[in-house]
C-alpha atoms as a PDB file:
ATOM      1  CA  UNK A   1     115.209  92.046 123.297  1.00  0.00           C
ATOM      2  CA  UNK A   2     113.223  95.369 122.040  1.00  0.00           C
ATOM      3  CA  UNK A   3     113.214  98.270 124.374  1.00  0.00           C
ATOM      4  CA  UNK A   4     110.253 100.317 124.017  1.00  0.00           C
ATOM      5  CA  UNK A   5     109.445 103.800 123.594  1.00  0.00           C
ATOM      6  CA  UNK A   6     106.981 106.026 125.335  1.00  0.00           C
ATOM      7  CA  UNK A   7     104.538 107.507 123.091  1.00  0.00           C
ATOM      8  CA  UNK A   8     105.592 111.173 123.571  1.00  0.00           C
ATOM      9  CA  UNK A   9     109.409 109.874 122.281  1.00  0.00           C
ATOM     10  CA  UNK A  10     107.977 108.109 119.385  1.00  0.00           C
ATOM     11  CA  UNK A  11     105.980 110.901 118.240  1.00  0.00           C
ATOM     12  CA  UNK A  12     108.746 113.093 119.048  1.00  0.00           C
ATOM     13  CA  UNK A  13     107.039 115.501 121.585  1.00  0.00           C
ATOM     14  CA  UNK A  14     109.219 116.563 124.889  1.00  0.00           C
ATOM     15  CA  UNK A  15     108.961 114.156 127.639  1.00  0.00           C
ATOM     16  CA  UNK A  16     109.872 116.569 130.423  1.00  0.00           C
ATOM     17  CA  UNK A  17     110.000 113.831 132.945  1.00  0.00           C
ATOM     18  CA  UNK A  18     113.569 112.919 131.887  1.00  0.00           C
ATOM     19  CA  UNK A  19     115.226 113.800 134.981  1.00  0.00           C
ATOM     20  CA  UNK A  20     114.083 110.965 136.727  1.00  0.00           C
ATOM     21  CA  UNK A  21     116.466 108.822 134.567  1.00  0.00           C
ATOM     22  CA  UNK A  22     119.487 111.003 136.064  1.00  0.00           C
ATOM     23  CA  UNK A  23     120.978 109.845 139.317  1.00  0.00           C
ATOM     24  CA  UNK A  24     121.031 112.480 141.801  1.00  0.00           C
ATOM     25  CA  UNK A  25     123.872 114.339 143.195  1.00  0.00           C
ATOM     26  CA  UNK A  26     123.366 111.978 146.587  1.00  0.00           C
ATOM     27  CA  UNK A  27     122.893 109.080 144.797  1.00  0.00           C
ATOM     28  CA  UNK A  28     126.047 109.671 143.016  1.00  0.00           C
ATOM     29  CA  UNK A  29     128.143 110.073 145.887  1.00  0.00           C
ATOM     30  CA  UNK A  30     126.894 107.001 147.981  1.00  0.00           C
ATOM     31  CA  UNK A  31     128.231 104.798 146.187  1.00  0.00           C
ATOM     32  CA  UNK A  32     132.006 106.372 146.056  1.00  0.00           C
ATOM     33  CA  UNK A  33     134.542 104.686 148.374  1.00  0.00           C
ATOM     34  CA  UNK A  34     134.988 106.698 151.945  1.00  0.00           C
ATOM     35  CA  UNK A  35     138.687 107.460 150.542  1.00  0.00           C
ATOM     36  CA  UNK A  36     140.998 106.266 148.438  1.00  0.00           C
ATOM     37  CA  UNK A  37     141.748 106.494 144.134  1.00  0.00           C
ATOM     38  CA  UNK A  38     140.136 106.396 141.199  1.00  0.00           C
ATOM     39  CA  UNK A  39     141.275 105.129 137.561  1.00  0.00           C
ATOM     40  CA  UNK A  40     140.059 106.740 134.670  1.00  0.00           C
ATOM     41  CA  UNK A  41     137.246 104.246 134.244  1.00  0.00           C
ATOM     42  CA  UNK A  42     135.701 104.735 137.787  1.00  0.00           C
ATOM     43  CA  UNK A  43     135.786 108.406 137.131  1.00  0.00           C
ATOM     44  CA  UNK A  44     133.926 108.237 134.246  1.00  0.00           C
ATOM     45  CA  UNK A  45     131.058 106.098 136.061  1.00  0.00           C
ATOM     46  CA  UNK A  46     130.043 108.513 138.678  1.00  0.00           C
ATOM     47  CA  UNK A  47     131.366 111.450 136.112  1.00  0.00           C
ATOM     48  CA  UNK A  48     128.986 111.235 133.157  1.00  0.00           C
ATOM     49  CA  UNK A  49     131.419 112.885 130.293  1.00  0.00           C
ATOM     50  CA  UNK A  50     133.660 111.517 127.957  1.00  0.00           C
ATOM     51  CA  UNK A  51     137.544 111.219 128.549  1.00  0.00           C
ATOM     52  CA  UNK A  52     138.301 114.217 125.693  1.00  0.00           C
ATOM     53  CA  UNK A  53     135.994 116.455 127.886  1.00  0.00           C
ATOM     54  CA  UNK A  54     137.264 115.429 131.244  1.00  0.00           C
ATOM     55  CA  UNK A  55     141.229 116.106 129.883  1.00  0.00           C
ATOM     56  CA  UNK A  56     139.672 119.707 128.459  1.00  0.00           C
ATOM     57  CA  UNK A  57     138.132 120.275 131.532  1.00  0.00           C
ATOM     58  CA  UNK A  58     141.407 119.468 133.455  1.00  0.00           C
ATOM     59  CA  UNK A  59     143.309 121.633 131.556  1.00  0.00           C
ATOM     60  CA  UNK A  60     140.763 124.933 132.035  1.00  0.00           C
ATOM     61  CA  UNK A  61     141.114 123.896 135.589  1.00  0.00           C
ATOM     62  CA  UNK A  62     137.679 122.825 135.859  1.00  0.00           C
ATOM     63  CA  UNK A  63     138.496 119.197 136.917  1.00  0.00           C
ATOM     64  CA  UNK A  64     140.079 118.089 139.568  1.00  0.00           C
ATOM     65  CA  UNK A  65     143.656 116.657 137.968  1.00  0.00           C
ATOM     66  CA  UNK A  66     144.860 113.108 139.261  1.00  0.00           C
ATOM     67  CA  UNK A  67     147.987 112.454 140.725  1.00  0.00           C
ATOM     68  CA  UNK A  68     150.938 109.944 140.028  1.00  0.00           C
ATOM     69  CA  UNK A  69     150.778 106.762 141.648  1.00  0.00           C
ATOM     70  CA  UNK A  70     153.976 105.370 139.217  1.00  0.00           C
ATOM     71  CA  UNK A  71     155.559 106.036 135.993  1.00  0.00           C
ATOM     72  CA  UNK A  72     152.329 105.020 134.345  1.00  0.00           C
ATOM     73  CA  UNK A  73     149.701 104.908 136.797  1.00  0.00           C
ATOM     74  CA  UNK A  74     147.253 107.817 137.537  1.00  0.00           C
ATOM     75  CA  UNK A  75     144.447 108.077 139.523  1.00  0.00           C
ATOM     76  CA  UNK A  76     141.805 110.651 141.270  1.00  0.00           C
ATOM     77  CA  UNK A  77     141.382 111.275 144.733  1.00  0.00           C
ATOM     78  CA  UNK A  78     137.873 110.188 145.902  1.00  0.00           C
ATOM     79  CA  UNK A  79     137.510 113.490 147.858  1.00  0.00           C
ATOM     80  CA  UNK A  80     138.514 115.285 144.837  1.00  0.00           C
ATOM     81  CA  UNK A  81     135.666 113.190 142.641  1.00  0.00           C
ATOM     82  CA  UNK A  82     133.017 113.570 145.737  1.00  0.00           C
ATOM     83  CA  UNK A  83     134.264 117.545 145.762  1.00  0.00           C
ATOM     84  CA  UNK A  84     134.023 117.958 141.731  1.00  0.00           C
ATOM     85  CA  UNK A  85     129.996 115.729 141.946  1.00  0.00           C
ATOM     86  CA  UNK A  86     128.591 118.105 144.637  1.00  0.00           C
ATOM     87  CA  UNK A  87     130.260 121.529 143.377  1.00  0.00           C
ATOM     88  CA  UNK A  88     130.696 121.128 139.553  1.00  0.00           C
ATOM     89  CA  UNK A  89     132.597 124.215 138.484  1.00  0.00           C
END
């Protein structure tokens, strides 16, 4: 199946109606559970960034870090997720 492509992308020019393509900040945050965790792979759905920048951003203290549900199980608070989508540091 092709995909096409506007005009102003094919011919390179700035399509400045690109934001429509980006979920909002509400739309984001209806869809998380009321409460509960998140794995890694959640995260990253309603989180937009790669796993190298989310670990970076943990360790400036920029991203909420998960906590230890077993010896090899972590996971992210919801509230900390729904905190971190509406007030990005």
């Amino acid at each position: 199946m092709l995909k096409t492509i506007s005009p102003s992308r094919a011919t390179g020019q700035c399509d400045h109606n690109d934001d429509r393509d980006q979920p909002s900040t509400k739309d984001m945050t209806a869809h998380l559970p009321t409460s509960g965790f998140l794995r890694l792979q959640q995260v990253k759905q309603f989180v937009p960034i790669s796993r190298s920048t989310l670990y970076q951003k943990m360790k400036l203290g920029t991203f909420p870090r998960p906590v230890k549900l077993g010896p090899r199980i972590s996971a992210w608070r919801v509230e900390d997720i729904r905190n971190y989508i509406t007030n990005p540091r």
